[in-house]
N, C-alpha and C. Protein backbone atom coordinates (compact mmCIF):
# COMPACT_ATOMS: atom_id res chain seq x y z
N UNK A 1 15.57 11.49 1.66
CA UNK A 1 14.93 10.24 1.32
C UNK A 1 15.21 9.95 -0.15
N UNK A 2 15.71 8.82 -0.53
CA UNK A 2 15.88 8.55 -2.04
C UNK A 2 14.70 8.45 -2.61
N UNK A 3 14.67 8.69 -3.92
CA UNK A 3 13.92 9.27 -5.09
C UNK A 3 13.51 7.51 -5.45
N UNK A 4 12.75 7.27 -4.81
CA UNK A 4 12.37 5.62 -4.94
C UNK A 4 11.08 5.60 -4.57
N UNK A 5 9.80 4.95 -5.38
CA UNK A 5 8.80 4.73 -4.73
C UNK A 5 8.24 4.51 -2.88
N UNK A 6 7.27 4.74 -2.75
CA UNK A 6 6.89 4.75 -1.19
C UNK A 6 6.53 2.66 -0.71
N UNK A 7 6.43 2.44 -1.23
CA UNK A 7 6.24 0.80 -1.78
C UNK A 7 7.68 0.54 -1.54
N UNK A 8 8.78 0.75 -2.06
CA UNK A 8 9.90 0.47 -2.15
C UNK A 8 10.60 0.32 -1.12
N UNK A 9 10.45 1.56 -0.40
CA UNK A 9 11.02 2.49 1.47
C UNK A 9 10.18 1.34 2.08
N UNK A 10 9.11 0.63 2.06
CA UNK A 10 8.68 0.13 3.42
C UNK A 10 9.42 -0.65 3.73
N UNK A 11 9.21 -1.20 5.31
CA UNK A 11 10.13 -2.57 6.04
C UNK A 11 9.18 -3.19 6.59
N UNK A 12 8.55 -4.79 5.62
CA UNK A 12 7.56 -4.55 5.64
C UNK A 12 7.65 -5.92 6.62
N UNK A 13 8.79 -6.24 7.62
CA UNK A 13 9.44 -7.18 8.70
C UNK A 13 8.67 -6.73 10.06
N UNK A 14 9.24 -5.02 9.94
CA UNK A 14 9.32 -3.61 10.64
C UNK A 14 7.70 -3.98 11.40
N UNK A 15 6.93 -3.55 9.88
CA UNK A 15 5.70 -3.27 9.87
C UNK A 15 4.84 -4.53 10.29
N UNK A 16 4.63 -5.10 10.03
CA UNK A 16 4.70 -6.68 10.50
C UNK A 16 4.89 -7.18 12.09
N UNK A 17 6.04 -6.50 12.87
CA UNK A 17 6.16 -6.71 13.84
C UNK A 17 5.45 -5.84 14.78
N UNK A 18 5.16 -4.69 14.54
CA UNK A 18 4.55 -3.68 15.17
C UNK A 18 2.81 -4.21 15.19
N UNK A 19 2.28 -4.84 13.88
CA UNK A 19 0.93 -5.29 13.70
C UNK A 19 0.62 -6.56 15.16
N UNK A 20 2.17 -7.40 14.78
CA UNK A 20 1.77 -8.82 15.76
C UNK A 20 1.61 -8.33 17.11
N UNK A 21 2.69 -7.03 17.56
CA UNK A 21 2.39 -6.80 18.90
C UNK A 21 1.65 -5.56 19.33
N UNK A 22 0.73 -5.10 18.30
CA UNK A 22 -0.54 -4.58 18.80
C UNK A 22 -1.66 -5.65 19.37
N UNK A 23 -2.46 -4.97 19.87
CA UNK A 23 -3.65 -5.71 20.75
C UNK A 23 -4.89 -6.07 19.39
N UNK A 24 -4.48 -7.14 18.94
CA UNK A 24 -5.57 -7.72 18.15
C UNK A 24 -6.86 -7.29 18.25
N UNK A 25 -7.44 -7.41 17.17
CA UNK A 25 -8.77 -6.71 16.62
C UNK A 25 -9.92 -8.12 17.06
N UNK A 26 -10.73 -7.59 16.40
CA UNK A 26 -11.40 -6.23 15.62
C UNK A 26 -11.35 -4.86 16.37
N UNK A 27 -10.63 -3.87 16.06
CA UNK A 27 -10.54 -2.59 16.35
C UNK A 27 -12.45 -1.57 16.50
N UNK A 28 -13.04 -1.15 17.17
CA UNK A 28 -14.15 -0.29 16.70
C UNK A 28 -13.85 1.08 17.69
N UNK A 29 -15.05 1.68 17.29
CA UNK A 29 -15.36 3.33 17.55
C UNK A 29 -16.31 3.66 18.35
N UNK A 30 -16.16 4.15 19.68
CA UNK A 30 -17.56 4.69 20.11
C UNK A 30 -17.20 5.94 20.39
N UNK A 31 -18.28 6.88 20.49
CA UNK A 31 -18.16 7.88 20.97
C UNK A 31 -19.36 8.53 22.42
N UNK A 32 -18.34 9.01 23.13
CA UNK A 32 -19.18 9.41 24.42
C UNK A 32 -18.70 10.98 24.70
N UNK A 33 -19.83 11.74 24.36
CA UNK A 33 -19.88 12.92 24.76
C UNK A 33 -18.15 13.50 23.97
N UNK A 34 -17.20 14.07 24.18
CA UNK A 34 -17.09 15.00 23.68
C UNK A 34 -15.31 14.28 23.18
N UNK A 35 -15.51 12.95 23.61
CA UNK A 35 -14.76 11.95 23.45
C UNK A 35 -14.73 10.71 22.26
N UNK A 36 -13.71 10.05 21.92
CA UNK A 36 -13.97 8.78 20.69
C UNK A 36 -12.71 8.51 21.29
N UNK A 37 -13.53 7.03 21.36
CA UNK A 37 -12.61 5.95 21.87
C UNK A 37 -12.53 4.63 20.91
N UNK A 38 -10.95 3.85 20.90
CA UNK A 38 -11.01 3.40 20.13
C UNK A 38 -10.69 1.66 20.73
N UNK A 39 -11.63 0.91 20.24
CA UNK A 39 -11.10 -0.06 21.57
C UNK A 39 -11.13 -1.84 20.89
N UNK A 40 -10.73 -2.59 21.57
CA UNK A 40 -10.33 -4.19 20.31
C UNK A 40 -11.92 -4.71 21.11
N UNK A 41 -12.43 -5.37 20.37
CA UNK A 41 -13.08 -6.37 20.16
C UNK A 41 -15.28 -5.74 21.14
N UNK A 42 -15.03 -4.61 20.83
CA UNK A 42 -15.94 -3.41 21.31
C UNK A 42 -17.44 -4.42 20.59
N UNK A 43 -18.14 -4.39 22.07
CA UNK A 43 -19.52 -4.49 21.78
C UNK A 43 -20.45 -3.96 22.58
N UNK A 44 -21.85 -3.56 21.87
CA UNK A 44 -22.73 -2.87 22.72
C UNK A 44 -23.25 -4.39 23.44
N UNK A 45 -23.28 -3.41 24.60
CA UNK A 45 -23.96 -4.46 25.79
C UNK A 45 -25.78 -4.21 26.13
N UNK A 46 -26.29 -2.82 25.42
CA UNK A 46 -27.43 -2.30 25.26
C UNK A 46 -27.39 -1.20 27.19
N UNK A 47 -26.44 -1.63 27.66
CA UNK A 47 -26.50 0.21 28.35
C UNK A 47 -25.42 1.18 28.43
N UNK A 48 -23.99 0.81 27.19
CA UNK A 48 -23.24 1.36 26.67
C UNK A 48 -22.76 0.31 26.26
N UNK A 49 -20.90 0.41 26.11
CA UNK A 49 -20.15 -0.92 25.89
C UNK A 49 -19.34 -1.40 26.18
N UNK A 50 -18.91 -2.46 25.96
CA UNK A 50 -18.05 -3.15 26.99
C UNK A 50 -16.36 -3.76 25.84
N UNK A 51 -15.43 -3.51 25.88
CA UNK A 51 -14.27 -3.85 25.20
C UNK A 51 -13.28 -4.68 25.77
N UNK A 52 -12.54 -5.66 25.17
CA UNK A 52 -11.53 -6.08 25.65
C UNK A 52 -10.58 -5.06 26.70
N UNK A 53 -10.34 -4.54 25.40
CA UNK A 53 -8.63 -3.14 25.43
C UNK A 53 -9.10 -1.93 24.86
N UNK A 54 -8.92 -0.55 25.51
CA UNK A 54 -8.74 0.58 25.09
C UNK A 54 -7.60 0.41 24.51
N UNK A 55 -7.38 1.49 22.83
CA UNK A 55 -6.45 1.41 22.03
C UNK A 55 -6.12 2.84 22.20
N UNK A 56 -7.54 4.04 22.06
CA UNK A 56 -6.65 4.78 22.25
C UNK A 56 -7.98 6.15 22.10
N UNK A 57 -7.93 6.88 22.42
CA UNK A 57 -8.64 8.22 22.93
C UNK A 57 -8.46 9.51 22.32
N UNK A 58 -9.47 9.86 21.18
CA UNK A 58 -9.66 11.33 21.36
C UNK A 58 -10.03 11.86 21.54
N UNK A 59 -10.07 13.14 21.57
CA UNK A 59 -11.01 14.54 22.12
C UNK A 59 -11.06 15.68 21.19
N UNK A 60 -11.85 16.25 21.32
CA UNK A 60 -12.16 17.36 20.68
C UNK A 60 -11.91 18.70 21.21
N UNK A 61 -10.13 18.62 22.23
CA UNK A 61 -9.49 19.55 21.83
C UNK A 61 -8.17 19.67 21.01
N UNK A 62 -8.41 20.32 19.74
CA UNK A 62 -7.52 20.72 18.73
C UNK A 62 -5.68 20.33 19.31
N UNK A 63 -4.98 20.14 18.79
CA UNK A 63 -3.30 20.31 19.51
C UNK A 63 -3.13 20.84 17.87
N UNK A 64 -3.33 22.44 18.26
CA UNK A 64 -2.81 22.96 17.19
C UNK A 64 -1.93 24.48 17.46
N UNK A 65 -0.91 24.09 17.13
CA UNK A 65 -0.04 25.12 17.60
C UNK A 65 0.59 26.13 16.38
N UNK A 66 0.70 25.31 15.51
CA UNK A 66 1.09 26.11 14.00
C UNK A 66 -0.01 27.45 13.50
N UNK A 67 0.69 28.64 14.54
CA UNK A 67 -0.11 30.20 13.85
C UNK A 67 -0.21 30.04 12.51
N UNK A 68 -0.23 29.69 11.38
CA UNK A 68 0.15 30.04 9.96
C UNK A 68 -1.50 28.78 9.97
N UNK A 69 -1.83 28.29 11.09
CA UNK A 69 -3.00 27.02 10.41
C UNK A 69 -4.51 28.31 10.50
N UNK A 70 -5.13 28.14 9.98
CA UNK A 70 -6.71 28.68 10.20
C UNK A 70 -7.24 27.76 11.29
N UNK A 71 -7.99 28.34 12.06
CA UNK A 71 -8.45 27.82 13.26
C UNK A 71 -9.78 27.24 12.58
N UNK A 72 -9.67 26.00 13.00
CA UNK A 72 -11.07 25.03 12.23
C UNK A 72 -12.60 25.18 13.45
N UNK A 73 -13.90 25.26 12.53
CA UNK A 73 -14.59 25.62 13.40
C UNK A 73 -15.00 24.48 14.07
N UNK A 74 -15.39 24.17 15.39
CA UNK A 74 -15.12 23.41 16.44
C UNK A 74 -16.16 22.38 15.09
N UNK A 75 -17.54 22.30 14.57
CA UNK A 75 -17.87 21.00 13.63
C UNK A 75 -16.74 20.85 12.81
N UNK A 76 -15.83 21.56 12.53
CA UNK A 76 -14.94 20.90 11.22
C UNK A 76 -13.89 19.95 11.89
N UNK A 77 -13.49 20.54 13.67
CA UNK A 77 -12.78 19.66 14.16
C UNK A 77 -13.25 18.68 14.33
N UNK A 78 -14.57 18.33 15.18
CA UNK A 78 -14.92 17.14 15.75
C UNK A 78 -15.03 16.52 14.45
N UNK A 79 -15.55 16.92 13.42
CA UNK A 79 -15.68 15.68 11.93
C UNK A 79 -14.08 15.31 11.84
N UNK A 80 -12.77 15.65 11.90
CA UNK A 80 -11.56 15.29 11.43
C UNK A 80 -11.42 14.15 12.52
N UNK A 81 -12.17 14.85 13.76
CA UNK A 81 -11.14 13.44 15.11
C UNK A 81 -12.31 12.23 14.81
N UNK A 82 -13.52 12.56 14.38
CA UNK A 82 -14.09 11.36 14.11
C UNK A 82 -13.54 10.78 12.79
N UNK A 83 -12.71 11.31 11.91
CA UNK A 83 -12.41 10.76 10.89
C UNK A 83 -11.17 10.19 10.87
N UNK A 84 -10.02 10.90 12.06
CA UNK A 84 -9.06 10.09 12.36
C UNK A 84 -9.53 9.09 12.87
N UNK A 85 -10.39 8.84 13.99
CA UNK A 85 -10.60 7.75 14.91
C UNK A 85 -11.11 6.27 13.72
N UNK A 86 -11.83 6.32 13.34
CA UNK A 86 -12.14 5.70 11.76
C UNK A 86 -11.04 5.11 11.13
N UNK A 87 -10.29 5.77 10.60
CA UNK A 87 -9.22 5.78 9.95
C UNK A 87 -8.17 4.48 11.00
N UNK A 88 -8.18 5.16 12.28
CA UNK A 88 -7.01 4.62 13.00
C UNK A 88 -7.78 2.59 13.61
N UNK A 89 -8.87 2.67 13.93
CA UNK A 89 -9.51 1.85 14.27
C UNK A 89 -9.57 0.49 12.75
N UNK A 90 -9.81 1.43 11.29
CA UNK A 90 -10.10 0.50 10.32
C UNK A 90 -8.32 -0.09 9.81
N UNK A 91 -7.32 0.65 10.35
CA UNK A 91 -5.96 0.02 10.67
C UNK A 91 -5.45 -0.99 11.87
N UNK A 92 -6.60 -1.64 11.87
CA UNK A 92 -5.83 -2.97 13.07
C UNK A 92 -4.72 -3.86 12.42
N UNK A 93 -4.33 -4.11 13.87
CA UNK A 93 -2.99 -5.35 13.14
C UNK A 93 -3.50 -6.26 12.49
N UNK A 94 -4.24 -6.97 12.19
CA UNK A 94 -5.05 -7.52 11.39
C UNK A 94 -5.14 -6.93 9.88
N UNK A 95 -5.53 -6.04 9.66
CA UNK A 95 -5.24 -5.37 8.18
C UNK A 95 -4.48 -4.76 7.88
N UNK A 96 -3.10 -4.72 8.71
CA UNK A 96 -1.82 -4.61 8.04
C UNK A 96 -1.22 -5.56 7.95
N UNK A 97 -1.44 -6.38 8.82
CA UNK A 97 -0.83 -7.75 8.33
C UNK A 97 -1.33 -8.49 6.95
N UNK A 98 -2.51 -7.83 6.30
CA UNK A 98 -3.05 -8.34 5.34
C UNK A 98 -2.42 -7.44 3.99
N UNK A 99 -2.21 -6.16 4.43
CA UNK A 99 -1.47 -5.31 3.88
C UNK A 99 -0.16 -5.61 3.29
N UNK A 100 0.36 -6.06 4.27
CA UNK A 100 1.95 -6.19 4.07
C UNK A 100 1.80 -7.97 3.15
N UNK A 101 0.75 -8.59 3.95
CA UNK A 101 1.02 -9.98 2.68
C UNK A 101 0.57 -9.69 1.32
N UNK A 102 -0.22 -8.79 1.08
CA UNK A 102 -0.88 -8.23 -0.33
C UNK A 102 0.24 -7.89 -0.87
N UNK A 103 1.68 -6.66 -0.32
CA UNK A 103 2.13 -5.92 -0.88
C UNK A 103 4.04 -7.25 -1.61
N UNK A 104 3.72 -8.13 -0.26
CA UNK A 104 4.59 -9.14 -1.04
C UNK A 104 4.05 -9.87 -1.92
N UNK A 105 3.18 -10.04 -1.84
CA UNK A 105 2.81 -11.13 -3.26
C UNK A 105 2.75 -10.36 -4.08
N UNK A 106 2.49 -9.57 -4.41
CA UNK A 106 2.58 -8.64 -5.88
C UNK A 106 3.79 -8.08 -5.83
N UNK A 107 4.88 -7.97 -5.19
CA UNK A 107 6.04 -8.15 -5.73
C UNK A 107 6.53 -9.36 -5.94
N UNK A 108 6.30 -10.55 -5.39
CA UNK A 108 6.42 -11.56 -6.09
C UNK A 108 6.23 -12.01 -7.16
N UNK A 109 4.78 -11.51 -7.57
CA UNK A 109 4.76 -11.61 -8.88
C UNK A 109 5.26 -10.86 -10.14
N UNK A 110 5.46 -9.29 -9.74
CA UNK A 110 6.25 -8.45 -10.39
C UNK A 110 7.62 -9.33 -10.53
N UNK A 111 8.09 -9.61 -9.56
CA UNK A 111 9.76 -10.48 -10.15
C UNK A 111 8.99 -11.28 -10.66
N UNK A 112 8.67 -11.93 -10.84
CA UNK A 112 8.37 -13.17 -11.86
C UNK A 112 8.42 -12.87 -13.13
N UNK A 113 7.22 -11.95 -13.26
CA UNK A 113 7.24 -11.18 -14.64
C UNK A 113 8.57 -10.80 -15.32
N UNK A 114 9.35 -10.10 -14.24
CA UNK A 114 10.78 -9.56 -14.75
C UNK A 114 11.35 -10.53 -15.28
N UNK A 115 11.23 -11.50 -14.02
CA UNK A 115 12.58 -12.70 -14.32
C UNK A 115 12.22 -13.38 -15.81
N UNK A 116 11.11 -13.43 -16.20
CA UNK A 116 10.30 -14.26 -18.03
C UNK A 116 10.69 -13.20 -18.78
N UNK A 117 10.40 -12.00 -18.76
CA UNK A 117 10.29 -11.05 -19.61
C UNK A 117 11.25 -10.20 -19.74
N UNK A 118 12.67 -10.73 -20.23
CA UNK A 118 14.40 -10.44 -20.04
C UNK A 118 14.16 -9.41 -21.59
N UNK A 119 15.65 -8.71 -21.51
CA UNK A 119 15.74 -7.89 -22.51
C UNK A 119 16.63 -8.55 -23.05
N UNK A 120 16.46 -8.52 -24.58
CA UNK A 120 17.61 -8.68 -25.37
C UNK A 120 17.28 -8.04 -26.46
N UNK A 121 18.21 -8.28 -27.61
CA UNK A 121 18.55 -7.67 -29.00
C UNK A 121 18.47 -8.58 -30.39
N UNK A 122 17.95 -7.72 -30.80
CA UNK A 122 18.01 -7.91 -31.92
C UNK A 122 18.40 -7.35 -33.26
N UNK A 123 19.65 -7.14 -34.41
CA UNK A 123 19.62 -6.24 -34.89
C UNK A 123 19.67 -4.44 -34.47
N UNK A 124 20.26 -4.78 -32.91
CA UNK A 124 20.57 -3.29 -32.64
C UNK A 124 19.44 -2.73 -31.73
N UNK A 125 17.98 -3.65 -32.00
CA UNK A 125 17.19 -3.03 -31.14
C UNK A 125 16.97 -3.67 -29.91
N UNK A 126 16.32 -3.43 -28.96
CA UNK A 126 16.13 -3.68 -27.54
C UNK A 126 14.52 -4.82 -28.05
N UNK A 127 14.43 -5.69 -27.59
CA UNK A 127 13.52 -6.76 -27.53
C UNK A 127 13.37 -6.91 -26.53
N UNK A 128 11.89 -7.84 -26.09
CA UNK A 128 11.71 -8.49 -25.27
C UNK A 128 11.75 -10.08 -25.54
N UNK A 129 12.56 -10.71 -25.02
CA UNK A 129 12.64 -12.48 -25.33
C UNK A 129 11.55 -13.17 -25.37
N UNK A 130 11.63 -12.92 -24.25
CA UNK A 130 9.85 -13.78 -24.02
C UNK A 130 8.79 -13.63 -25.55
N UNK A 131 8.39 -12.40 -25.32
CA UNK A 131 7.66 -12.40 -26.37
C UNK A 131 8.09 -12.47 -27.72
N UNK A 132 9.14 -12.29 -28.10
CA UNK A 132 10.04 -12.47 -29.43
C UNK A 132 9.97 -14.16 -29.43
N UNK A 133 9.73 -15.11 -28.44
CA UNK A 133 10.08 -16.62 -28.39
C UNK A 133 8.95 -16.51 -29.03
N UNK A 134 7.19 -16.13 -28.41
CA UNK A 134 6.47 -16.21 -28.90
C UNK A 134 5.39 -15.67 -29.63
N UNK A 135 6.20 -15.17 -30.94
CA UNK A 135 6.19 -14.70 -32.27
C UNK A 135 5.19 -15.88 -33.09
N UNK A 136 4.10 -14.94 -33.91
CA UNK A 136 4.02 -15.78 -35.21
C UNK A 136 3.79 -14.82 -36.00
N UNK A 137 4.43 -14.65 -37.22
CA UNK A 137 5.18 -15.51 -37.81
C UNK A 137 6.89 -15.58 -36.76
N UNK A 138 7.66 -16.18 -36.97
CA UNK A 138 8.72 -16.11 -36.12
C UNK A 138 9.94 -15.28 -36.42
N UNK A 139 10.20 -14.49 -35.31
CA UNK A 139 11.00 -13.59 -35.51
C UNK A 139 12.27 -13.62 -36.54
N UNK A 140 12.12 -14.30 -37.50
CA UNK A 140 13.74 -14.54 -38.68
C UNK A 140 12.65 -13.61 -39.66
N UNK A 141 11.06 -13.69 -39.31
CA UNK A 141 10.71 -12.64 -40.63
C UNK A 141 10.96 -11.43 -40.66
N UNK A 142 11.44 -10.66 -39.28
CA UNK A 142 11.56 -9.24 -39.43
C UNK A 142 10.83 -8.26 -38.89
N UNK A 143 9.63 -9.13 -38.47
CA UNK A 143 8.56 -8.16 -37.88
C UNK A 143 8.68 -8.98 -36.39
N UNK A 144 9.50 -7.55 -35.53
CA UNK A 144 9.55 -7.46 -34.56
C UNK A 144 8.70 -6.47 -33.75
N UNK A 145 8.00 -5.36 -34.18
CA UNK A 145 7.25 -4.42 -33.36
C UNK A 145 6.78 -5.14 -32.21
N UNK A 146 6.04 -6.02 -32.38
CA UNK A 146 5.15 -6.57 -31.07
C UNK A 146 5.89 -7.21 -29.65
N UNK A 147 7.68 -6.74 -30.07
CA UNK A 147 8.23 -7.75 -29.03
C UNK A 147 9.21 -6.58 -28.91
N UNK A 148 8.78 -5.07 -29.04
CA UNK A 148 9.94 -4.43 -28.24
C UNK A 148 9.76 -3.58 -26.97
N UNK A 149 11.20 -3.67 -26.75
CA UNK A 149 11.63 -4.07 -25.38
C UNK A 149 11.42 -2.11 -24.46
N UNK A 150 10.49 -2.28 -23.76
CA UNK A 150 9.74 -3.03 -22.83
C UNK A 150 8.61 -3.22 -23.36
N UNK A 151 7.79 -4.93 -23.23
CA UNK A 151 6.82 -4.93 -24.16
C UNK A 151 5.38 -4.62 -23.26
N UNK A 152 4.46 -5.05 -24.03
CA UNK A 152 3.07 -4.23 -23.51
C UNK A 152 3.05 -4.62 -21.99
N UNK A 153 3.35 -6.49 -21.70
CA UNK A 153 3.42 -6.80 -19.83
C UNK A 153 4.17 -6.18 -19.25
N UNK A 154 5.16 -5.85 -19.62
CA UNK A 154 5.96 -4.59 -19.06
C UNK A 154 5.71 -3.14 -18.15
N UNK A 155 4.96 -2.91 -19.79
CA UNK A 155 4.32 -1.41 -19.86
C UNK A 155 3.47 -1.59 -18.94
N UNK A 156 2.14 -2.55 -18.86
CA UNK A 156 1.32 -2.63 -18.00
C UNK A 156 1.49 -2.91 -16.56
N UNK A 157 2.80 -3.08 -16.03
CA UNK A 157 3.38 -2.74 -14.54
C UNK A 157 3.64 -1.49 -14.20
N UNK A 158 3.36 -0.91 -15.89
CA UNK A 158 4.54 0.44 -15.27
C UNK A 158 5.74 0.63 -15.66
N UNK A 159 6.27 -0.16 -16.35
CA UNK A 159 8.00 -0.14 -16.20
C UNK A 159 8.05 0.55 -17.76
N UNK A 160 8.65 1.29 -18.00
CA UNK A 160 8.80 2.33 -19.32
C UNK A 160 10.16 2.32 -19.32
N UNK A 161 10.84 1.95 -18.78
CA UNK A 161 12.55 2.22 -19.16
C UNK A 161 12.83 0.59 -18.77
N UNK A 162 14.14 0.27 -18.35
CA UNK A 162 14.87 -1.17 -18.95
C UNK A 162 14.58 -1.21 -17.48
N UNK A 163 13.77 -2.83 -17.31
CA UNK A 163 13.47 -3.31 -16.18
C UNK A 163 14.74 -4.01 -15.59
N UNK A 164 15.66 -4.13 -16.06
CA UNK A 164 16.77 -4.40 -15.26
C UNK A 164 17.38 -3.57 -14.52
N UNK A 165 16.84 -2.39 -14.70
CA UNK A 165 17.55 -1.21 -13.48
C UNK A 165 17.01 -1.51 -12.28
N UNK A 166 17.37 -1.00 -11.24
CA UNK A 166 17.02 -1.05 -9.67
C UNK A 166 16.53 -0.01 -9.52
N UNK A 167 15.36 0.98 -10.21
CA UNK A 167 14.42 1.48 -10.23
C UNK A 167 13.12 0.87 -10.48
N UNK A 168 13.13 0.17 -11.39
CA UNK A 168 12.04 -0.55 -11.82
C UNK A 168 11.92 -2.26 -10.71
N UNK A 169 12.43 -2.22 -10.17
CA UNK A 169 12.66 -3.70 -9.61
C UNK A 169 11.64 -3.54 -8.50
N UNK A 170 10.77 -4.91 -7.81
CA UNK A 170 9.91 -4.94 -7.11
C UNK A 170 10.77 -4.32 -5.33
């Protein structure tokens, strides 16, 4: 796997398509006896409950086959499958689809930032334009500190080396 953020690797088309053709939410949790079920649009009816769609079923027997694991005591299991079930239920297509629009707009706006906040030179050193444009007193006095390159909006993405690499890029 390349040495690239986990943000970077997603396909977030991929991911997106898998959300639209899951069975729409609201996703919830019940549990019956020694079972957790996970099911879309789950309501108590007041003499158990009644769901659109089963999503999906666990149990509280272990699938643990790896000798090298410590055998968990049967409360430490049932707390993990209730904590997967949780976990898997508070992931409906619905909040990945909200996911994946969150994770483009803030790369949208990360390029933006990039695209204003270009590198150039000055005298040999690495600047930032943008902020070198807006300088006072203006940059012919010499005092450049506040505009080098990568400057503080920069820094505050994160980006510590030259944002024109395809490391740093959204």
């Amino acid at each position: 796997m390349p040495d690239t953020p986990l943000t970077d690797q997603l396909d977030l088309d991929a991911i997106e398509a898998h959300a639209a053709a899951a069975t729409p939410g609201p996703w919830g949790v019940y549990e019956s006896g020694p079972v957790i079920e996970i099911a879309a649009d789950l309501q108590e009816n007041g003499c158990g409950y009644r769901a659109r769609r089963g999503i999906c079923r666990l149990d509280d027997a272990p699938l643990d086959n790896d000798p090298a694991h410590r055998g968990w005591m049967a409360e430490e299991d049932w707390a993990q499958v209730q904590a997967d079930a949780a976990f898997i239920a508070a992931m409906s297509p619905a909040m990945v689809k909200a996911m994946a629009a969150e994770i483009r707009r803030l790369r949208a706006q990360v390029a933006a930032v990039l695209a204003v906040h270009e590198k150039g030179e000055h005298n040999g050193f690495a600047v930032c334009l943008e902020c070198a444009s807006q300088m006072f007193p203006p940059p012919e006095t010499g005092i450049w500190s506040e505009s080098a390159y990568p400057c503080a909006t920069l820094r505050a993405l994160g980006i510590t080396e030259d944002a024109t690499s395809a490391a740093n890029r959204p």
